[in-house]
N, C-alpha and C. Protein backbone atom coordinates (compact mmCIF):
# COMPACT_ATOMS: atom_id res chain seq x y z
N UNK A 1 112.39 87.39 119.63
CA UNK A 1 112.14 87.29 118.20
C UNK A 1 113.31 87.93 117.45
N UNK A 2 114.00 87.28 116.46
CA UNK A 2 114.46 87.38 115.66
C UNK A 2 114.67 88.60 114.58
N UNK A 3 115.23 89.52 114.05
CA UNK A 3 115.11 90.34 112.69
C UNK A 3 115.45 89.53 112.07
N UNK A 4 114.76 89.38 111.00
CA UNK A 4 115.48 88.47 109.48
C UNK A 4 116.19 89.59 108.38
N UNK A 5 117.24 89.77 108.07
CA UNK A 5 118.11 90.44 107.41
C UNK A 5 118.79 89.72 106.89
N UNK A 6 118.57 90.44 105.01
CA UNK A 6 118.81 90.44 103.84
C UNK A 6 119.97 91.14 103.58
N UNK A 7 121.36 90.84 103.71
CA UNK A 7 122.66 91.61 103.35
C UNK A 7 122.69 91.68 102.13
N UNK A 8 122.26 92.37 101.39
CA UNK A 8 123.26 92.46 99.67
C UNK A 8 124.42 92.82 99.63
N UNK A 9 125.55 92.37 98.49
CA UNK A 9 126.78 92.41 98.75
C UNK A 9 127.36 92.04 99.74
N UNK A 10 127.09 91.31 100.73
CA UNK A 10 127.71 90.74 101.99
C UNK A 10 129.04 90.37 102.16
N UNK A 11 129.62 90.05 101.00
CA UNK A 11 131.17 89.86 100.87
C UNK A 11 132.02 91.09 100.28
N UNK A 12 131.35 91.90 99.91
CA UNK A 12 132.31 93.22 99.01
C UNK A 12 133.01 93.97 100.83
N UNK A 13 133.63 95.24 100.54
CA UNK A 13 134.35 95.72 101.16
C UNK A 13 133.52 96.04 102.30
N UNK A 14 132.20 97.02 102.28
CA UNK A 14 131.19 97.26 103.62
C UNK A 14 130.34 96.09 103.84
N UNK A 15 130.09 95.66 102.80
CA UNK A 15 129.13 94.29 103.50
C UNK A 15 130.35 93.08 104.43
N UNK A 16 131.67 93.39 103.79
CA UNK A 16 131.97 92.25 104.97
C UNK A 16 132.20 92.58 106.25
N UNK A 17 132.49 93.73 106.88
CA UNK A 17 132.25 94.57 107.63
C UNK A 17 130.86 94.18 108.48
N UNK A 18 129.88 94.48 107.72
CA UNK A 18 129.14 94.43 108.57
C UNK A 18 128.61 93.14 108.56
N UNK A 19 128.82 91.99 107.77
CA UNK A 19 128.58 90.64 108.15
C UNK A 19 129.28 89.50 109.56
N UNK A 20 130.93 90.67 109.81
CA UNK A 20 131.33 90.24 110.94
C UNK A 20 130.60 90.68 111.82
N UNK A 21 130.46 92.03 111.89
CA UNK A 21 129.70 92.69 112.66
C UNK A 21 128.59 91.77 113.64
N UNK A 22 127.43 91.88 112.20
CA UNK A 22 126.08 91.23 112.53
C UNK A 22 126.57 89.39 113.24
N UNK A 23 126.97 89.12 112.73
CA UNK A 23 127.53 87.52 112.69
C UNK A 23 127.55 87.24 114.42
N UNK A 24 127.82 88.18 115.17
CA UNK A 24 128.05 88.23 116.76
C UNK A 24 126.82 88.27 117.22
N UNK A 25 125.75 88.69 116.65
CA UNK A 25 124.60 88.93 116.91
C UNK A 25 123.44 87.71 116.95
N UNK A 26 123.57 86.17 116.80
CA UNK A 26 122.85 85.29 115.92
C UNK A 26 121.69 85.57 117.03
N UNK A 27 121.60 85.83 118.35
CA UNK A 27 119.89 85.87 118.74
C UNK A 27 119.24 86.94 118.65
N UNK A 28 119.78 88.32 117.49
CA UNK A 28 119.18 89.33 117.45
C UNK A 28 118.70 89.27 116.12
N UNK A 29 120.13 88.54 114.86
CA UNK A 29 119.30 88.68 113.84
C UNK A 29 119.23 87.14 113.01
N UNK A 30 118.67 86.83 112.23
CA UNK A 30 118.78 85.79 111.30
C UNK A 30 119.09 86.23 110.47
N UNK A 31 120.13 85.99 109.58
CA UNK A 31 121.05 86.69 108.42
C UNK A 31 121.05 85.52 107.09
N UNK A 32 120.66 86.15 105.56
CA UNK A 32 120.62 85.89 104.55
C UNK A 32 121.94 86.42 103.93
N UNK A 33 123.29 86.13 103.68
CA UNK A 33 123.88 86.59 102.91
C UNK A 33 124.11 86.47 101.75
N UNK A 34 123.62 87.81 100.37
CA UNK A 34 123.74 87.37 99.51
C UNK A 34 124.74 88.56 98.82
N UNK A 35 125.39 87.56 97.47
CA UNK A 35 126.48 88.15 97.12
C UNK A 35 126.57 86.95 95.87
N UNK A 36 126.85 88.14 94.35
CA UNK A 36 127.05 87.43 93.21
C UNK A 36 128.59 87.11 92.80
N UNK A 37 129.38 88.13 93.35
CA UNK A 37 130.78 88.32 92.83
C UNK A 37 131.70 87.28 92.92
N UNK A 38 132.42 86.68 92.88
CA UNK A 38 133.71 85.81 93.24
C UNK A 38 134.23 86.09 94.19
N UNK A 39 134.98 87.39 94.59
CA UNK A 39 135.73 87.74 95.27
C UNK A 39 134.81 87.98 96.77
N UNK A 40 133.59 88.57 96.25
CA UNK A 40 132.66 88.41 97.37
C UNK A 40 131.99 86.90 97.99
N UNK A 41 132.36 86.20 97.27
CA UNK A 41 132.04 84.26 97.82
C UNK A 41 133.08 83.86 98.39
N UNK A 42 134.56 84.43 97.53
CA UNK A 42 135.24 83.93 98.54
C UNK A 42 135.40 84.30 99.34
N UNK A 43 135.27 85.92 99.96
CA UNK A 43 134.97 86.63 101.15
C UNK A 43 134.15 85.95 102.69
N UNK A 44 132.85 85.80 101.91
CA UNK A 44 132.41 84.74 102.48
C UNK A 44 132.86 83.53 102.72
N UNK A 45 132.87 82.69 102.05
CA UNK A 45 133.78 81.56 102.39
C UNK A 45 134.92 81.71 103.45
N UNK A 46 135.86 82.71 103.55
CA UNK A 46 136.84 82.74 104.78
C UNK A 46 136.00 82.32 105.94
N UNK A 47 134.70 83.26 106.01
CA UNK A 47 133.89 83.01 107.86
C UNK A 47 133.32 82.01 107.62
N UNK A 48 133.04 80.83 106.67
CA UNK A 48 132.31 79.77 106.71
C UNK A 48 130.73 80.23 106.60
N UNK A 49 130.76 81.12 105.30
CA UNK A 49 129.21 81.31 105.15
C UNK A 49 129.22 81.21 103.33
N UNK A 50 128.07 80.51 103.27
CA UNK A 50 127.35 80.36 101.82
C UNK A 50 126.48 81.47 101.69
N UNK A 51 126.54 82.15 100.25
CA UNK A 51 125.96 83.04 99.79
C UNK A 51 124.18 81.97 99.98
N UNK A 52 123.29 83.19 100.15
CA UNK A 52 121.47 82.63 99.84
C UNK A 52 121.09 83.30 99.15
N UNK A 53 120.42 82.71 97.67
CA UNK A 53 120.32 82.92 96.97
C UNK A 53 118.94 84.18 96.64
N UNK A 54 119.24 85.12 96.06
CA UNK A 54 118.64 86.42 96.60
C UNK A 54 117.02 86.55 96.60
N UNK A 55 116.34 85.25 95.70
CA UNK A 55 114.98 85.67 95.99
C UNK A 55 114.64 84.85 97.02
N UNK A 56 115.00 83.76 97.59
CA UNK A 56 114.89 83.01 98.87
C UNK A 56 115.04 83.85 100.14
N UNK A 57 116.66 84.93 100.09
CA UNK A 57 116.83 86.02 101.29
C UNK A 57 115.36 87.07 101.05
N UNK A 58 115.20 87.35 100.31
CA UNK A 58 114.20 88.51 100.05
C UNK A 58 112.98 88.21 100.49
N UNK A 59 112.59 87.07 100.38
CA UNK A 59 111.05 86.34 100.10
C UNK A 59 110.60 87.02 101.77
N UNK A 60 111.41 86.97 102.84
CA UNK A 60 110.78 87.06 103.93
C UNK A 60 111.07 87.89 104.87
N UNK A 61 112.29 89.04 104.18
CA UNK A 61 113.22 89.69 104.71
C UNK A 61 112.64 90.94 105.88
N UNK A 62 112.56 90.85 107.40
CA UNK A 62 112.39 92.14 107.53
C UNK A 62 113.01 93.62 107.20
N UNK A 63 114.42 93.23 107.10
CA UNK A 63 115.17 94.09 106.69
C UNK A 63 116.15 94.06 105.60
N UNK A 64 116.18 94.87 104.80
CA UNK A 64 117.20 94.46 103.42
C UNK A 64 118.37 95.17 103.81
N UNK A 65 119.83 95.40 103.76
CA UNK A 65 120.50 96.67 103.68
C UNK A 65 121.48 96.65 102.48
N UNK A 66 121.88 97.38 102.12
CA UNK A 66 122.16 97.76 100.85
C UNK A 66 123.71 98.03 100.64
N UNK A 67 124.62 96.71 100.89
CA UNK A 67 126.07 96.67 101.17
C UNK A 67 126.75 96.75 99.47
N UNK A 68 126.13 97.96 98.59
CA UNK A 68 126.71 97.67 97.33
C UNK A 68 126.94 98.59 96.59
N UNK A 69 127.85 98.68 95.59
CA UNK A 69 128.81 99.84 95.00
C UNK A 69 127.81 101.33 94.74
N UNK A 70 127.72 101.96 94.62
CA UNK A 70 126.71 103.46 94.63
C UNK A 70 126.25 103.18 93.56
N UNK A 71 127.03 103.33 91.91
CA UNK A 71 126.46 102.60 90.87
C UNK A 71 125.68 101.99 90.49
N UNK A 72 125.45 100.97 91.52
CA UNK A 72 124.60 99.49 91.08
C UNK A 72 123.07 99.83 91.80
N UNK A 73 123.13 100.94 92.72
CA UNK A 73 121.44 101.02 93.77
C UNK A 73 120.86 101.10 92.95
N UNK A 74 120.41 101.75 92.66
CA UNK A 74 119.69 102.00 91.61
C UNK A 74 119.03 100.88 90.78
N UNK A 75 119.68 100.55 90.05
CA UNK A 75 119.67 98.77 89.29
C UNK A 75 118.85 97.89 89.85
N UNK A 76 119.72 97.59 91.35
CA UNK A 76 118.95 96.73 91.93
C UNK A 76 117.93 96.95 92.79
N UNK A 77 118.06 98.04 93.19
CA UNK A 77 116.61 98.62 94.25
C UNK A 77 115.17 98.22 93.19
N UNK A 78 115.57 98.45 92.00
CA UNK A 78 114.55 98.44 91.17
C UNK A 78 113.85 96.89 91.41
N UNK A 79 115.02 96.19 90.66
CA UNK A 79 114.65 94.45 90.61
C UNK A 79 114.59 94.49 92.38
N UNK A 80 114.87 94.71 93.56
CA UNK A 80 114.00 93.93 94.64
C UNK A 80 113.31 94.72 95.47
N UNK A 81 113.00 95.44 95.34
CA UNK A 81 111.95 96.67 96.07
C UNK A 81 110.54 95.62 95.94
N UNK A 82 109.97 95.76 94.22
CA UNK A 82 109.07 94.81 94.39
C UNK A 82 108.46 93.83 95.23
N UNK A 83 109.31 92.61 95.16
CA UNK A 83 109.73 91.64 96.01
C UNK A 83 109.77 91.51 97.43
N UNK A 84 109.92 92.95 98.24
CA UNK A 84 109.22 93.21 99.59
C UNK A 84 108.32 92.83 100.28
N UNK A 85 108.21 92.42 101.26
CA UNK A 85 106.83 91.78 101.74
C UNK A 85 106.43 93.42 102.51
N UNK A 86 105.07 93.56 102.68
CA UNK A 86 104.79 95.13 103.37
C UNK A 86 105.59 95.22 104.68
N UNK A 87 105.91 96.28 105.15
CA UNK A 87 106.52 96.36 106.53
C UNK A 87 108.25 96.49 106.46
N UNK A 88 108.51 95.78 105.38
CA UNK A 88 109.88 95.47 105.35
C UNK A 88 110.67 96.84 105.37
N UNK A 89 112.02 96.98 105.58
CA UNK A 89 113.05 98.37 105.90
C UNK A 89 113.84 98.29 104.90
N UNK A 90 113.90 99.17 103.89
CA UNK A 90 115.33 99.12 103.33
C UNK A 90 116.36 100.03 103.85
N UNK A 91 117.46 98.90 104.00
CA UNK A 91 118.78 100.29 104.87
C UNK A 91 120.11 100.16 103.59
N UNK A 92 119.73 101.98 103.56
CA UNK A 92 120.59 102.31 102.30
C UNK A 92 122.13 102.32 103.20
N UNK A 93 123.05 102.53 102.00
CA UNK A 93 124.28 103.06 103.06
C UNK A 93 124.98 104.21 102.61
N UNK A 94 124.14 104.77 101.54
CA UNK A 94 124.19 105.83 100.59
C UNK A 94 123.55 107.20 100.72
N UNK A 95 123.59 108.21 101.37
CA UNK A 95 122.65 108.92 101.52
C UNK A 95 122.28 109.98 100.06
N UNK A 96 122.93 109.71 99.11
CA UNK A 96 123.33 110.29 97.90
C UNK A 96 122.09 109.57 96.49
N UNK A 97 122.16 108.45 97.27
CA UNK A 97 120.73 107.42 96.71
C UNK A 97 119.60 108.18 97.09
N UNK A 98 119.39 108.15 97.95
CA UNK A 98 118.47 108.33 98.78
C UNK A 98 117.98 109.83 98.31
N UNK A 99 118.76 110.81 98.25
CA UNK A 99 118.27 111.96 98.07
C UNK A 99 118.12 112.34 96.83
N UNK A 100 118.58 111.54 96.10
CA UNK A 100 118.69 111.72 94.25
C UNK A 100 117.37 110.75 93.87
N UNK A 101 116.97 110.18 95.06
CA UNK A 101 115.05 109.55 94.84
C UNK A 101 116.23 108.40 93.47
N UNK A 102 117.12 107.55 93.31
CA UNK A 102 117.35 106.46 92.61
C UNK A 102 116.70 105.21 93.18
N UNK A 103 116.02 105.22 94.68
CA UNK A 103 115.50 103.69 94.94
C UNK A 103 113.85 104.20 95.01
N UNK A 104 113.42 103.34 94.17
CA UNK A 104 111.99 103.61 93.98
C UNK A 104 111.50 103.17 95.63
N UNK A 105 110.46 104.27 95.68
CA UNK A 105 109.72 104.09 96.93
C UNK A 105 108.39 103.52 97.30
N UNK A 106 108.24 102.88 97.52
CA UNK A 106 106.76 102.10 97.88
C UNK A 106 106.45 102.58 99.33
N UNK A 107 105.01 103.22 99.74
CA UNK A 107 104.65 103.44 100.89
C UNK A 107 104.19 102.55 101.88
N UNK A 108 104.47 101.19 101.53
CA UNK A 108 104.52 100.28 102.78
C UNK A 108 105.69 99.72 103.05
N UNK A 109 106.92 100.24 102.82
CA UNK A 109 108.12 99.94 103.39
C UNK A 109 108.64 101.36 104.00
N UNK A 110 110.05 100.81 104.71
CA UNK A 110 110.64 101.69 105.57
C UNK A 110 111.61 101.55 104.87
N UNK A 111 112.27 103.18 104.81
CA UNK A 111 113.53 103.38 104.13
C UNK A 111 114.15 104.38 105.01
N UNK A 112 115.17 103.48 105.98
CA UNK A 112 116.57 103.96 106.67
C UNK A 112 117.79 104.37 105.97
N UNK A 113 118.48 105.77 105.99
CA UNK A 113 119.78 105.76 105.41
C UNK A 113 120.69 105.25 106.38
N UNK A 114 122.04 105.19 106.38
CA UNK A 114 122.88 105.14 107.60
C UNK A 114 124.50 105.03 107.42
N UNK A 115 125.29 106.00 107.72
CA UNK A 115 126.93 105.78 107.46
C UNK A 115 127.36 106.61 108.38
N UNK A 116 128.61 105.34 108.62
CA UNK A 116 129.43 105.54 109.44
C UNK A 116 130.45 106.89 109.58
N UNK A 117 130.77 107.42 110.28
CA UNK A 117 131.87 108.41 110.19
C UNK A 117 133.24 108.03 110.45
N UNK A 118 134.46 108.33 109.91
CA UNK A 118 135.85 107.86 110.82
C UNK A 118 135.96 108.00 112.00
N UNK A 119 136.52 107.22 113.19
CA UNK A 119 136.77 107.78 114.16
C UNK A 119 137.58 108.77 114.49
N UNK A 120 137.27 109.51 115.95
CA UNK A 120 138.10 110.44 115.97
C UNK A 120 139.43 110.99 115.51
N UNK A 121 139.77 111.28 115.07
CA UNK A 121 141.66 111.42 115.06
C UNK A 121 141.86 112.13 116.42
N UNK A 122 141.78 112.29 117.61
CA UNK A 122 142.61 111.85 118.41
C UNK A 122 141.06 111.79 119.76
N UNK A 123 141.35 110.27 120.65
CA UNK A 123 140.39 109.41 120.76
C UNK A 123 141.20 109.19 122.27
N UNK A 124 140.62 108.37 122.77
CA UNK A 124 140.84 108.01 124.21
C UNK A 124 140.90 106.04 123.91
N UNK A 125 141.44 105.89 122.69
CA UNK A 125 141.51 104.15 122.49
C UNK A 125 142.86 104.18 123.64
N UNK A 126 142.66 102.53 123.94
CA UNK A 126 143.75 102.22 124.38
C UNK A 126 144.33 100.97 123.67
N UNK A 127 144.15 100.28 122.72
CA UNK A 127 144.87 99.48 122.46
C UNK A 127 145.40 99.54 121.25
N UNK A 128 146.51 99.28 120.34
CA UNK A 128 147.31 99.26 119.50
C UNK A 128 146.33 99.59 118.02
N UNK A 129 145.58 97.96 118.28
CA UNK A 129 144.27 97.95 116.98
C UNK A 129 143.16 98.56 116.88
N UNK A 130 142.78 99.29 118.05
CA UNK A 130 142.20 100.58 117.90
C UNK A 130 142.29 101.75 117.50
N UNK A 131 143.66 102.03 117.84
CA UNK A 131 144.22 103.22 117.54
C UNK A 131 144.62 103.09 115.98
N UNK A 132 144.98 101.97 115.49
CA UNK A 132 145.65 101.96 114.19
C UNK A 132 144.44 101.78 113.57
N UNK A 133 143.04 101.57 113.36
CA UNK A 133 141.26 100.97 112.96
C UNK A 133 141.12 102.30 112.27
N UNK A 134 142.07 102.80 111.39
CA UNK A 134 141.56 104.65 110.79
C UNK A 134 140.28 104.50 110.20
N UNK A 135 139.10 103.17 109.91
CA UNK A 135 138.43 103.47 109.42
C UNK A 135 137.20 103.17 110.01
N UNK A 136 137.37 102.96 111.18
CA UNK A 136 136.33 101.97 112.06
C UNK A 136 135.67 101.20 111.87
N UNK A 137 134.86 100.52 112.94
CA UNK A 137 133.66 99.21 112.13
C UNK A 137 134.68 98.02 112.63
N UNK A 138 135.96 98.07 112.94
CA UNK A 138 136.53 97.15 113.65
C UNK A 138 136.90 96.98 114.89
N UNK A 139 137.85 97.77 115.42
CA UNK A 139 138.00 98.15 116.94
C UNK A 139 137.76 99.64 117.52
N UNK A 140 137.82 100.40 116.59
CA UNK A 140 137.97 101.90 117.14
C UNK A 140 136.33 102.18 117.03
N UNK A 141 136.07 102.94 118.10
CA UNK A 141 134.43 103.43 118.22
C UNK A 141 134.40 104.71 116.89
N UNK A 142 133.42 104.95 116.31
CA UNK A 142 132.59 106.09 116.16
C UNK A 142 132.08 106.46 116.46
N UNK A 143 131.55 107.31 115.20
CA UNK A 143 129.92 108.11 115.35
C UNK A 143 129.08 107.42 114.10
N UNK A 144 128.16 107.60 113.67
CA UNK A 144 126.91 107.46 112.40
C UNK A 144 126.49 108.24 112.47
N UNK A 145 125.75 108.56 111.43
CA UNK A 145 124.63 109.67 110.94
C UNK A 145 123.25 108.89 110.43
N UNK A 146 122.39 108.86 110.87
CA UNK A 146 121.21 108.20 109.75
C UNK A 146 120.21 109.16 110.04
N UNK A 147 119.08 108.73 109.21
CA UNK A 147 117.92 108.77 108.63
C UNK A 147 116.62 108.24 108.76
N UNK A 148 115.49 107.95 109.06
CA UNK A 148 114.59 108.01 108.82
C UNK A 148 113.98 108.42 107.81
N UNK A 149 114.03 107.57 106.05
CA UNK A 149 114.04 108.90 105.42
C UNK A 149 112.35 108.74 104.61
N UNK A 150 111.78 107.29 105.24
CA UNK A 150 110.45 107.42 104.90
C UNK A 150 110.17 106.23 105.29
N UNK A 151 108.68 106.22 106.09
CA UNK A 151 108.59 105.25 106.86
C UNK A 151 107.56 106.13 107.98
N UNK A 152 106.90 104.96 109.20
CA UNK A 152 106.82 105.26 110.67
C UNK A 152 107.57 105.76 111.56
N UNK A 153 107.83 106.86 112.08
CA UNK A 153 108.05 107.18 113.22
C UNK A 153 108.63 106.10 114.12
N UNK A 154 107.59 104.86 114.43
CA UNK A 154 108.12 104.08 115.46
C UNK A 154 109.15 102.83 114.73
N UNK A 155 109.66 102.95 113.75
CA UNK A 155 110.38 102.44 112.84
C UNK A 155 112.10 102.82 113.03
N UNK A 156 112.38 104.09 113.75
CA UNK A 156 113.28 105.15 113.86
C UNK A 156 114.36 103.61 115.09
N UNK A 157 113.78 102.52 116.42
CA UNK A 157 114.19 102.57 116.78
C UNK A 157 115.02 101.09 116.13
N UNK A 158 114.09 100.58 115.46
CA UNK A 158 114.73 99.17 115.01
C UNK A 158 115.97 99.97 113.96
N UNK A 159 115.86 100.88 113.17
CA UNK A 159 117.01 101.14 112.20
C UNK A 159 118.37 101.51 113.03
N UNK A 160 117.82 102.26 114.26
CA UNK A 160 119.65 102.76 115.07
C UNK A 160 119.75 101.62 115.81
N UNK A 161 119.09 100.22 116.12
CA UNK A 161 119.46 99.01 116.78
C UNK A 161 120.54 98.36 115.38
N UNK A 162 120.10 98.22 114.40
CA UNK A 162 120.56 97.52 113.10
C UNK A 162 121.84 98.41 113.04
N UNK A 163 121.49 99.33 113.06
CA UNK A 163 122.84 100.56 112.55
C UNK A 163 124.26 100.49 113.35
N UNK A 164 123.77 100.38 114.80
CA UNK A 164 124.96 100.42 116.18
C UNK A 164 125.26 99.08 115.54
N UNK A 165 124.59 98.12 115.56
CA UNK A 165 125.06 96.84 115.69
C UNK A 165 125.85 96.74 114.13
N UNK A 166 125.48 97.52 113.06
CA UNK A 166 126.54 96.60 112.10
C UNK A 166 127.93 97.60 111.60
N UNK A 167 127.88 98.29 112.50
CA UNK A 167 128.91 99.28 112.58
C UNK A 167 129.60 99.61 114.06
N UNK A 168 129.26 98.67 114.91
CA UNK A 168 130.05 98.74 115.93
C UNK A 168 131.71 98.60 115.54
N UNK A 169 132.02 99.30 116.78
CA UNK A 169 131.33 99.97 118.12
C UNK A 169 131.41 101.07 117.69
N UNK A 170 129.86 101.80 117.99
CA UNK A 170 129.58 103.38 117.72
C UNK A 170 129.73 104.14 119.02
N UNK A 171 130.01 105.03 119.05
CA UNK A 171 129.83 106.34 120.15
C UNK A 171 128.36 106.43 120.61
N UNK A 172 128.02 107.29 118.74
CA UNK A 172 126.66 107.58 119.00
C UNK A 172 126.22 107.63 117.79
N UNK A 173 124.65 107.69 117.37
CA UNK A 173 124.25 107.16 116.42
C UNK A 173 123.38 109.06 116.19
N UNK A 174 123.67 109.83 115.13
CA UNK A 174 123.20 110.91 115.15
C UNK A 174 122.05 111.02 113.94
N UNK A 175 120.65 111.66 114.45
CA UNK A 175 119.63 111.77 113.61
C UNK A 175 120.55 112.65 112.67
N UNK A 176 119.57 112.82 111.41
CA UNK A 176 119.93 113.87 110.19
C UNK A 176 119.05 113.57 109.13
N UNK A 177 118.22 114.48 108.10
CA UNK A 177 117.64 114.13 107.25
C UNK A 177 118.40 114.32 105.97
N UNK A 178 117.70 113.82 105.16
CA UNK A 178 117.74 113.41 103.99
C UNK A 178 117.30 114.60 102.78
């Protein structure tokens, strides 16, 4: 079975990131990418993907994640929180959201934080584009930090599956609250 995931911003700077990412993944997840910007369509457009249009991605989304400027959470958490079907995960990428309570919370969803760390500065890579990857999420491994930051307990394992995978390649994926 499938995760169905809702990328917002999917073409900006972290959502394209993790749309290559996820994109390797097609029998783990079914992917909605949505994205209003220009620069983010044509982003998309390079990998041969059409933006879906955001209440169609939403309508059924198990998972939303939240690939968009710090500014704007807020805004939009508002307009699609609603719109959740029960059960659904929102994965912030903000932990600054999250703790400043800007995404309204409903107690039948799951709300994952999750960000990446740089990789090491000095690492055991061996190849050129690893070593030169100063920001990872492309060739050089990390670490993450996430969250659990409200939600089930048994919810903890689908968010560090989503997390490794759209920030590969991770090291290790480290609990931390919120």
């Amino acid at each position: 079975m499938s995760i169905k995931i809702a990328l917002m911003g999917a073409g900006g700077k972290m959502g394209s990131r993790i749309t290559d990412n996820l994109m390797r993944h097609p029998d783990k997840y079914q992917m909605a990418y949505v994205e209003v910007s220009e620069a983010g369509v044509a982003n998309l457009a390079t990998r041969g993907l059409v933006p879906t249009p955001q209440s169609e991605a939403l309508s059924d989304a198990d998972a939303v994640i939240l690939a968009l400027p710090d500014r704007l959470i807020g805004r939009i958490t508002q307009e699609i929180v609603p719109l959740l079907k029960p059960g659904a995960m929102v994965i912030g990428l903000d932990p600054a959201a999250a703790y400043a309570e800007v995404m309204p919370i409903r107690e039948d969803l799951t709300y994952y934080v999750s960000h990446p760390c740089h990789p090491p500065l000095f690492n055991d890579e061996v190849t050129d584009e690893a070593r030169t990857d100063w920001f990872g999420g492309v060739k050089a491994k990390h670490h993450v930090v996430s969250a659990l930051h409200h939600g089930p307990e048994s919810d903890w394992e689908k968010g560090d599956m989503i997390a490794r995978d759209m920030y590969a390649p991770v090291l290790n994926n480290y609990r931390i609250t919120v």
